[in-house]
PDB file of N, CA and C in Angstrom:
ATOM      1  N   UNK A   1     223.478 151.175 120.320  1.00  0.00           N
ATOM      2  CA  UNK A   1     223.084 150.597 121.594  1.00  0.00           C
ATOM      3  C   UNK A   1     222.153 149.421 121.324  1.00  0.00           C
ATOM      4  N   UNK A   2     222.492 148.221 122.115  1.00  0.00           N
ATOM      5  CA  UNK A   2     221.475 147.036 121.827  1.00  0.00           C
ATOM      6  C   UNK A   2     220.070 147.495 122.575  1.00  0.00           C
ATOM      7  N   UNK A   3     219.043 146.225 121.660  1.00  0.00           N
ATOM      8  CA  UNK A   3     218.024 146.627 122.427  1.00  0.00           C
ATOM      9  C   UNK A   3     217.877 146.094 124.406  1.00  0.00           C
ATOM     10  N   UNK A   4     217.311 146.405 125.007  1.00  0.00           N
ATOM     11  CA  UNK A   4     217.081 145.749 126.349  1.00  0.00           C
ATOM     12  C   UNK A   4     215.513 145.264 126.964  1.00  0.00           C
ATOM     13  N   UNK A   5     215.594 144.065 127.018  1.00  0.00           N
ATOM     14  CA  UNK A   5     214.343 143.419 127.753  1.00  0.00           C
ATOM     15  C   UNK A   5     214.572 142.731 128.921  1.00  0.00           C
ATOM     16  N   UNK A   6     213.762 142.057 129.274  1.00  0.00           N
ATOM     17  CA  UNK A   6     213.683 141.392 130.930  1.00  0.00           C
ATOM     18  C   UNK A   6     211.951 140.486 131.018  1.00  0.00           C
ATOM     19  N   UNK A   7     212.451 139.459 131.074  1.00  0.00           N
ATOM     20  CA  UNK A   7     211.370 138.587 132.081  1.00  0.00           C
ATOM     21  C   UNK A   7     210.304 139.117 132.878  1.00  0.00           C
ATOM     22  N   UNK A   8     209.340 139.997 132.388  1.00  0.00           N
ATOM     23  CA  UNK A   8     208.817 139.976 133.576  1.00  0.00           C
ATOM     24  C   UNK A   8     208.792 139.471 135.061  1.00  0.00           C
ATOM     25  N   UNK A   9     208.026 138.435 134.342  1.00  0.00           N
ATOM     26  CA  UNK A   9     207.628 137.370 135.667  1.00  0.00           C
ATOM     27  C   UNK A   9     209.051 136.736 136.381  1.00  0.00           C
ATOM     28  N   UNK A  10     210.043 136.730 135.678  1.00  0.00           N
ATOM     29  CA  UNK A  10     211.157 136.263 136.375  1.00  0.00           C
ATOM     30  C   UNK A  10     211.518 137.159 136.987  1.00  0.00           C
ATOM     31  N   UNK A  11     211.809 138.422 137.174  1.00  0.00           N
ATOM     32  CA  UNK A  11     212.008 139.609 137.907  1.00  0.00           C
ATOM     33  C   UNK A  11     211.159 139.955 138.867  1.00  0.00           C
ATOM     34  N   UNK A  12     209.756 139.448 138.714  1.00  0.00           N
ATOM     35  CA  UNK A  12     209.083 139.888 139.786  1.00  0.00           C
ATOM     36  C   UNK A  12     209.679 138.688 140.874  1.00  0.00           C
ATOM     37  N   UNK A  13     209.821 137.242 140.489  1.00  0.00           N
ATOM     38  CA  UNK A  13     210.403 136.741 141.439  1.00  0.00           C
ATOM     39  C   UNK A  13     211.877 136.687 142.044  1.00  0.00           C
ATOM     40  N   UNK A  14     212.424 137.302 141.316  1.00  0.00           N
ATOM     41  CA  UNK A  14     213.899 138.048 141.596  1.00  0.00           C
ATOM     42  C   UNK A  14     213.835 138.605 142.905  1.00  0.00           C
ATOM     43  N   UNK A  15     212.644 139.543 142.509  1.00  0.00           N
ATOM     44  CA  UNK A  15     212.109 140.746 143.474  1.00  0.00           C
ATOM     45  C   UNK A  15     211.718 140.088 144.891  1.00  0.00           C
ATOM     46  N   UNK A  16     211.015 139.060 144.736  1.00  0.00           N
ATOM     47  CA  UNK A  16     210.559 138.728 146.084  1.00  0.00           C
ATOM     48  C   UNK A  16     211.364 137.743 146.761  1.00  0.00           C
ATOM     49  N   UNK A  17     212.040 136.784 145.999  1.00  0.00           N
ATOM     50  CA  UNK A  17     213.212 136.466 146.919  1.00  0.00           C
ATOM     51  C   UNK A  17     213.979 137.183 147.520  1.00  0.00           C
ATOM     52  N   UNK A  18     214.470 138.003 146.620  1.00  0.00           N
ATOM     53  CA  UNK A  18     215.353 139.246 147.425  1.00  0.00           C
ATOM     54  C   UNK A  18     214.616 139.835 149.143  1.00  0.00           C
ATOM     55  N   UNK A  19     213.842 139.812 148.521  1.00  0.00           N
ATOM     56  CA  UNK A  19     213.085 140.550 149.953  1.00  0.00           C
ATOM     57  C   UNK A  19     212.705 139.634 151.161  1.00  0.00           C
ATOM     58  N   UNK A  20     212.654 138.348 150.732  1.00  0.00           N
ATOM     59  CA  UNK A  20     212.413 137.083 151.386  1.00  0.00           C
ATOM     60  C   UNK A  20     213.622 136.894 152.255  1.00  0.00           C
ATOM     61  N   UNK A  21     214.748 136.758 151.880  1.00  0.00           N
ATOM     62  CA  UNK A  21     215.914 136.645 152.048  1.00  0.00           C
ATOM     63  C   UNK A  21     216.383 137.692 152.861  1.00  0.00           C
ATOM     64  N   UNK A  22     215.742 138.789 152.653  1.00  0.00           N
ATOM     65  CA  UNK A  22     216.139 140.277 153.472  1.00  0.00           C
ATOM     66  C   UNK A  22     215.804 139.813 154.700  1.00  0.00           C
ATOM     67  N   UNK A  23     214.255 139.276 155.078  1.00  0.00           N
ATOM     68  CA  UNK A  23     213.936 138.779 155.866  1.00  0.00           C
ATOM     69  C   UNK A  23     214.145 137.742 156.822  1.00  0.00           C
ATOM     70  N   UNK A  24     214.644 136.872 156.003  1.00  0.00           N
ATOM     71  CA  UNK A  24     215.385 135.515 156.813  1.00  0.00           C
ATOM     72  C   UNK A  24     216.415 136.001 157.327  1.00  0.00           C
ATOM     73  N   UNK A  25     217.510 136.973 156.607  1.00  0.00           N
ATOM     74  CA  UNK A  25     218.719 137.452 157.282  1.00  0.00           C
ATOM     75  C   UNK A  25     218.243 138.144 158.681  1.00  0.00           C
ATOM     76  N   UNK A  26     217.573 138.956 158.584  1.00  0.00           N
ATOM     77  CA  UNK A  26     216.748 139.649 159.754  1.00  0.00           C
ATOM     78  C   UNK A  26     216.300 138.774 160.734  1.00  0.00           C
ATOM     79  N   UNK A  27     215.484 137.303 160.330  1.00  0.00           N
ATOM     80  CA  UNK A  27     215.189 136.796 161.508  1.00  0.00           C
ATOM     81  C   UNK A  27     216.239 135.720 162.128  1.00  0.00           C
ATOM     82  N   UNK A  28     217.078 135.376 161.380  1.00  0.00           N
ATOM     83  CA  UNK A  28     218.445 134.641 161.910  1.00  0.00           C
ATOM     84  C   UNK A  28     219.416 135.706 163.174  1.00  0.00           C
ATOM     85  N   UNK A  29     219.772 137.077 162.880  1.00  0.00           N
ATOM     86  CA  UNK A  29     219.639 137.774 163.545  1.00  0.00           C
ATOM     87  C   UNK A  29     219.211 138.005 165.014  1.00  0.00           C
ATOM     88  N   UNK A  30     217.771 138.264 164.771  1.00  0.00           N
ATOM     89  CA  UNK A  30     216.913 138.009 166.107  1.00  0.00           C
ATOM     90  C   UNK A  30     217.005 136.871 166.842  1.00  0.00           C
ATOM     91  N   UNK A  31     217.413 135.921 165.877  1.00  0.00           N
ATOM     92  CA  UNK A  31     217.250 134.196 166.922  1.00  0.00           C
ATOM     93  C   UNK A  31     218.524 133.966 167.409  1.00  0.00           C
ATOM     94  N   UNK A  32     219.326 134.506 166.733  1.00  0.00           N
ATOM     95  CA  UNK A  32     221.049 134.229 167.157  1.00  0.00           C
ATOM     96  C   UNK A  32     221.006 135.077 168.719  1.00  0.00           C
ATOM     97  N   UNK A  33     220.890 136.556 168.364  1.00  0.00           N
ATOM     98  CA  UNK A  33     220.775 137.771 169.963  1.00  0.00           C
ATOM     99  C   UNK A  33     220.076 137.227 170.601  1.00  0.00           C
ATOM    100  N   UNK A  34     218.536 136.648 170.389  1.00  0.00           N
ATOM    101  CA  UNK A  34     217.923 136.576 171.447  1.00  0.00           C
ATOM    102  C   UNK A  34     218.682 135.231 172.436  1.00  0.00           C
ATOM    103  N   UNK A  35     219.075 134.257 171.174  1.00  0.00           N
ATOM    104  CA  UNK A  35     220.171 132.814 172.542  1.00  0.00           C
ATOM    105  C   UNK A  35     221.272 133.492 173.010  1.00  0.00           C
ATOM    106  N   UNK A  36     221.911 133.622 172.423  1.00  0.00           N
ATOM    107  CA  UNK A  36     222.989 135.089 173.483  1.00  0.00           C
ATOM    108  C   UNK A  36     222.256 135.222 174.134  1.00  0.00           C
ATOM    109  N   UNK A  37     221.073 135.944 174.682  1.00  0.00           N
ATOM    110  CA  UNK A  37     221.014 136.793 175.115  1.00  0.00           C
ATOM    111  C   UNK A  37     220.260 135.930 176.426  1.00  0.00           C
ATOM    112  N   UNK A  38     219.924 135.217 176.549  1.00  0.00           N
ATOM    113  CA  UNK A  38     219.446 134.093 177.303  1.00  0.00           C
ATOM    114  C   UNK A  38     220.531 132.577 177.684  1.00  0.00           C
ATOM    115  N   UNK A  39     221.679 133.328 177.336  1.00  0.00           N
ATOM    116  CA  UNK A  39     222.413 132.154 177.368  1.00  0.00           C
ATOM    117  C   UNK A  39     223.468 132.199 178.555  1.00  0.00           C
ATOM    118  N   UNK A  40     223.149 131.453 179.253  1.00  0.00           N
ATOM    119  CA  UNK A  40     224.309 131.466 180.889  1.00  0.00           C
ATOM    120  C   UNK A  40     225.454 131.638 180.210  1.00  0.00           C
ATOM    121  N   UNK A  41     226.424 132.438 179.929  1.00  0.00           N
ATOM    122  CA  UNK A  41     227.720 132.100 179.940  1.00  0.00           C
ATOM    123  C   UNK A  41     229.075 133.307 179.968  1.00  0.00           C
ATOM    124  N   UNK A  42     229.758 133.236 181.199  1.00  0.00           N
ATOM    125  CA  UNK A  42     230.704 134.232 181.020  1.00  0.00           C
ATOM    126  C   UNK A  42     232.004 134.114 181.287  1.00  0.00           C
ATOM    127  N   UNK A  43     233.001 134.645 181.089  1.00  0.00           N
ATOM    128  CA  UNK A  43     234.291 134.858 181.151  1.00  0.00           C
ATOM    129  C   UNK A  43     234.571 135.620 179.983  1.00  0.00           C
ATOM    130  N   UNK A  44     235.722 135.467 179.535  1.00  0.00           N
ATOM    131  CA  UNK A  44     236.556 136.756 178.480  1.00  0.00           C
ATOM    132  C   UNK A  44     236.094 135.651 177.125  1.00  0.00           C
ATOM    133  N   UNK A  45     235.963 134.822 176.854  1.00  0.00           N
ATOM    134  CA  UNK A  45     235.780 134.027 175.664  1.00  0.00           C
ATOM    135  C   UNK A  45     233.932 134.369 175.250  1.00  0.00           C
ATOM    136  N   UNK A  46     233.602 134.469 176.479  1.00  0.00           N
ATOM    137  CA  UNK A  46     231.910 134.926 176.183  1.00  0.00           C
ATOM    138  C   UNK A  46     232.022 136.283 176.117  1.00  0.00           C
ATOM    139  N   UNK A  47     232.581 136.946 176.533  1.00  0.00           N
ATOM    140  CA  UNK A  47     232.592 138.826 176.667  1.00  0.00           C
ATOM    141  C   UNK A  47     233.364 138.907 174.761  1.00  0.00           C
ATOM    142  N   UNK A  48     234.680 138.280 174.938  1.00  0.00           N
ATOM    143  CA  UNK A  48     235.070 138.503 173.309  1.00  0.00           C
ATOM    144  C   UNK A  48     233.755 138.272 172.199  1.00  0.00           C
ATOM    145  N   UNK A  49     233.019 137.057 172.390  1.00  0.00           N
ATOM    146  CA  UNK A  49     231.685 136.595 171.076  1.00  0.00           C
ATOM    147  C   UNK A  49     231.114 137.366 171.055  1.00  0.00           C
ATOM    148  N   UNK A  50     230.395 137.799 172.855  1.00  0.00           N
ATOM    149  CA  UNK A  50     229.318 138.791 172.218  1.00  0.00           C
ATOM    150  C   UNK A  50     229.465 140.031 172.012  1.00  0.00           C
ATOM    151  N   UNK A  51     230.984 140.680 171.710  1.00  0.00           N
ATOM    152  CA  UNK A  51     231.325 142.060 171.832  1.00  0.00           C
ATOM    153  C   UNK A  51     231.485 141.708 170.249  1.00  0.00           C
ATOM    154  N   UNK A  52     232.373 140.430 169.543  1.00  0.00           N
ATOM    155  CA  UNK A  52     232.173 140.741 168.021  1.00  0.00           C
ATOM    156  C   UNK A  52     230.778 140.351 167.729  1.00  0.00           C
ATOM    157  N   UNK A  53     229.450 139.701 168.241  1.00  0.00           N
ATOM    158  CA  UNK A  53     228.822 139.338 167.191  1.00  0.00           C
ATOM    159  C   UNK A  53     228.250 141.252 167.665  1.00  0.00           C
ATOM    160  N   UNK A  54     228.115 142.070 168.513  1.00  0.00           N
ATOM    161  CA  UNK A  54     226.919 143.500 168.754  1.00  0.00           C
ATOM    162  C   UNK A  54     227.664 144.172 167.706  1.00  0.00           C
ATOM    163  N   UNK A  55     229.625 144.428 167.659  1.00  0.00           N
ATOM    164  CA  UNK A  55     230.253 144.941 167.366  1.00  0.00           C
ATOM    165  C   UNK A  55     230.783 144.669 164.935  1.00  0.00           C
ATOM    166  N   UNK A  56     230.495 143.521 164.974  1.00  0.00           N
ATOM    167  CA  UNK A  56     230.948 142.970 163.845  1.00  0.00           C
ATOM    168  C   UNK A  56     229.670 141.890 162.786  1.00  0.00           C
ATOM    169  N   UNK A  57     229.685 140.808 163.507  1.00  0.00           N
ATOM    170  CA  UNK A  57     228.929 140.042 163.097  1.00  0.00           C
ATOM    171  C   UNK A  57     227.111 140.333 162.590  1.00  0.00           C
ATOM    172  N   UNK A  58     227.055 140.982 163.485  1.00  0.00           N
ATOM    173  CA  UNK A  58     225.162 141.217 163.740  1.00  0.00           C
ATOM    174  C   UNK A  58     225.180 142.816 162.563  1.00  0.00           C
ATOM    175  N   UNK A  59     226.110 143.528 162.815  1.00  0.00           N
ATOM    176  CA  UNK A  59     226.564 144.373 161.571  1.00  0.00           C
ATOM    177  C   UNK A  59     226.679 143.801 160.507  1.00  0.00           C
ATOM    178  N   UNK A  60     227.296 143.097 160.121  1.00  0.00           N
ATOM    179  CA  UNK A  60     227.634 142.780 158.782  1.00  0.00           C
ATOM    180  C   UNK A  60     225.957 142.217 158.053  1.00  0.00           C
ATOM    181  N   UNK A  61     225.725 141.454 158.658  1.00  0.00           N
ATOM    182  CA  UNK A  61     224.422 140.984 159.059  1.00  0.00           C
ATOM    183  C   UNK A  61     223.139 141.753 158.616  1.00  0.00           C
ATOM    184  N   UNK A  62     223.184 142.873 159.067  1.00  0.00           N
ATOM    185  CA  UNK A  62     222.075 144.198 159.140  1.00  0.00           C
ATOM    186  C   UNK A  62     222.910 144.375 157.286  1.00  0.00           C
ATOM    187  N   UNK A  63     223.967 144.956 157.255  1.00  0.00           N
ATOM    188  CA  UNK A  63     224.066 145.527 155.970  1.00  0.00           C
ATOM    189  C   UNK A  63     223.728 144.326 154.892  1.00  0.00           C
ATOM    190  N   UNK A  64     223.599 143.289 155.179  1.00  0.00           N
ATOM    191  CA  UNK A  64     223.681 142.277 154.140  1.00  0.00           C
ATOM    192  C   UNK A  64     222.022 142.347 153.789  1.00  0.00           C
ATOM    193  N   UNK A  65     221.185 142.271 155.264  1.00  0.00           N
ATOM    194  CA  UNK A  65     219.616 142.254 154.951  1.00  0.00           C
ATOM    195  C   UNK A  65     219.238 143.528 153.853  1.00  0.00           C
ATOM    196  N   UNK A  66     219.834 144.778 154.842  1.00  0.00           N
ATOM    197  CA  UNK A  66     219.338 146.117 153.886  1.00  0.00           C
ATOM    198  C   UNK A  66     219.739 145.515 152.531  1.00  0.00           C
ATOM    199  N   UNK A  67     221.174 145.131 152.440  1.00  0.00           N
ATOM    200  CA  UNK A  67     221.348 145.346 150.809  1.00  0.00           C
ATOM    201  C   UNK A  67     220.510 144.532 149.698  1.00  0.00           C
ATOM    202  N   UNK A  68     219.767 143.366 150.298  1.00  0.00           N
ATOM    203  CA  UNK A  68     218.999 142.796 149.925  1.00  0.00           C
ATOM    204  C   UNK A  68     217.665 143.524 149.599  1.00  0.00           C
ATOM    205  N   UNK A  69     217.137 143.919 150.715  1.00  0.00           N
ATOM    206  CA  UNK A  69     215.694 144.718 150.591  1.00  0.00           C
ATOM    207  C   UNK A  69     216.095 145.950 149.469  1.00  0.00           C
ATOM    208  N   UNK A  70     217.035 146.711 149.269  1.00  0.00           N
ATOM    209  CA  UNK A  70     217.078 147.923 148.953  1.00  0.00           C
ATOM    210  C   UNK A  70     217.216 146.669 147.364  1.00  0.00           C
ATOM    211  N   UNK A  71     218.231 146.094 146.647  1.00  0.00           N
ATOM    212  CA  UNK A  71     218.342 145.399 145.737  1.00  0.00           C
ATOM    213  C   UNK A  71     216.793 144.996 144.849  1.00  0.00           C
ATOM    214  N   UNK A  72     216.132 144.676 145.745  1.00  0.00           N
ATOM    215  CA  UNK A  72     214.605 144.244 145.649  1.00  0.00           C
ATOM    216  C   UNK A  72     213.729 145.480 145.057  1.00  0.00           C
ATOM    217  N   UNK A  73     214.013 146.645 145.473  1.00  0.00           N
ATOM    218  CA  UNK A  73     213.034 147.631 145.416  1.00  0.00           C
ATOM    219  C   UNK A  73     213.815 148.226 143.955  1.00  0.00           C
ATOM    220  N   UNK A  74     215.370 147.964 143.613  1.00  0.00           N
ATOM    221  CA  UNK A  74     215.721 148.081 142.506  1.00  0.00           C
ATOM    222  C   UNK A  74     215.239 146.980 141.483  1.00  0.00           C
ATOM    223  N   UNK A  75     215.125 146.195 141.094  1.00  0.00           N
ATOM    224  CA  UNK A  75     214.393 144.984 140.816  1.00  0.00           C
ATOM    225  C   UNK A  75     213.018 145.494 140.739  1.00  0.00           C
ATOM    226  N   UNK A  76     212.514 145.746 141.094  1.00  0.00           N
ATOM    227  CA  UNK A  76     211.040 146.228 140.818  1.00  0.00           C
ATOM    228  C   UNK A  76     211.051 147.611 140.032  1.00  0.00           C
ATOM    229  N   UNK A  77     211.896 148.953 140.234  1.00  0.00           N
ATOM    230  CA  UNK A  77     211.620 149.966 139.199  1.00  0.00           C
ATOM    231  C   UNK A  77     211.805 149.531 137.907  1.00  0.00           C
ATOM    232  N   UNK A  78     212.966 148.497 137.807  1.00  0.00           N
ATOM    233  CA  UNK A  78     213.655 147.892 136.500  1.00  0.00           C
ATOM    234  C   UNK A  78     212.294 146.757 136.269  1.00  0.00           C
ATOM    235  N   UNK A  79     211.999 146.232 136.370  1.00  0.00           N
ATOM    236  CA  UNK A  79     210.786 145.404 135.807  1.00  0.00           C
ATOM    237  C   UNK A  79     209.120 146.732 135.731  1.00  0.00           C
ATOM    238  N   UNK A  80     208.955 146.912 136.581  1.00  0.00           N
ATOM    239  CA  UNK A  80     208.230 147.925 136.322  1.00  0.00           C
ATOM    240  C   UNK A  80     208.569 148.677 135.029  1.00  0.00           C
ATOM    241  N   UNK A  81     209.570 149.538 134.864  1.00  0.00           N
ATOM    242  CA  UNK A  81     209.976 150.294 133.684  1.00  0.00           C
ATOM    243  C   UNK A  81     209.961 149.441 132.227  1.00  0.00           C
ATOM    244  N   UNK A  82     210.287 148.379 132.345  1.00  0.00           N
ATOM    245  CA  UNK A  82     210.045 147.599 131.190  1.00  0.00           C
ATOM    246  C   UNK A  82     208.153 147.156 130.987  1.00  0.00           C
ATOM    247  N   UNK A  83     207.820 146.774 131.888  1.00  0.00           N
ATOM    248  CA  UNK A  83     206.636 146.724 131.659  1.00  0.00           C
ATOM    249  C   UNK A  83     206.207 148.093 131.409  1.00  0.00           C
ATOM    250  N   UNK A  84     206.243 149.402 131.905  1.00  0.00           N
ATOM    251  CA  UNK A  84     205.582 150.353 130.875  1.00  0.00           C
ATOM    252  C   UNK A  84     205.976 150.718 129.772  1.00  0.00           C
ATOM    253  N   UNK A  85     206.889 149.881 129.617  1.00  0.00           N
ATOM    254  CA  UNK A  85     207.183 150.593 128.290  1.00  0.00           C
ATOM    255  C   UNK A  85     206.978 149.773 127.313  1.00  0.00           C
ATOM    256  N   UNK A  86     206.548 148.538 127.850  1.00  0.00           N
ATOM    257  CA  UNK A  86     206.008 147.889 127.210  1.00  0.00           C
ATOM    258  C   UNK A  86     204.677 147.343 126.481  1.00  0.00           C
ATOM    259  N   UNK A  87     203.895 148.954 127.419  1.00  0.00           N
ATOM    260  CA  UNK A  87     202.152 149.061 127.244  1.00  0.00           C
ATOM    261  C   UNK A  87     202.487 150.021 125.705  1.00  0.00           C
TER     262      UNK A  87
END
């Protein structure tokens, strides 16, 4: 088995983009629903958008943020673990 190392410091910023990014996905989100959601407009072409973005879009959306945040908190045991084992 080869040996395995890692960047600290590059992993810790791995780590916080990831989570940064979790965040921006999250607040793009909020800013998209909230103009929907304030936005005059109806017939079947407005009922179809906002049934895929509650139904599809704003989903995909949510799983993309989690997978980010959760990615992040992996990123940190893995830099963490190298740093103790590196004391």
């Amino acid at each position: 088995m080869g040996m395995q190392g890692a960047d600290i410091a590059q992993m810790q910023q791995l780590e916080q983009r990831l989570q940064a990014e979790s965040g921006a996905v999250q607040e793009l989100m909020k800013r998209i629903t909230g103009t929907l959601e304030t936005t005059n407009w109806t017939g079947p072409a407005a009922d179809r958008f906002k049934q895929e973005w509650r139904d599809d879009f704003s989903k995909a959306l949510n799983t993309l943020a989690e997978a980010l945040g959760q990615n992040a908190s992996a990123v940190r045991n893995r830099w963490q673990a190298f740093e103790a084992a590196a004391r």
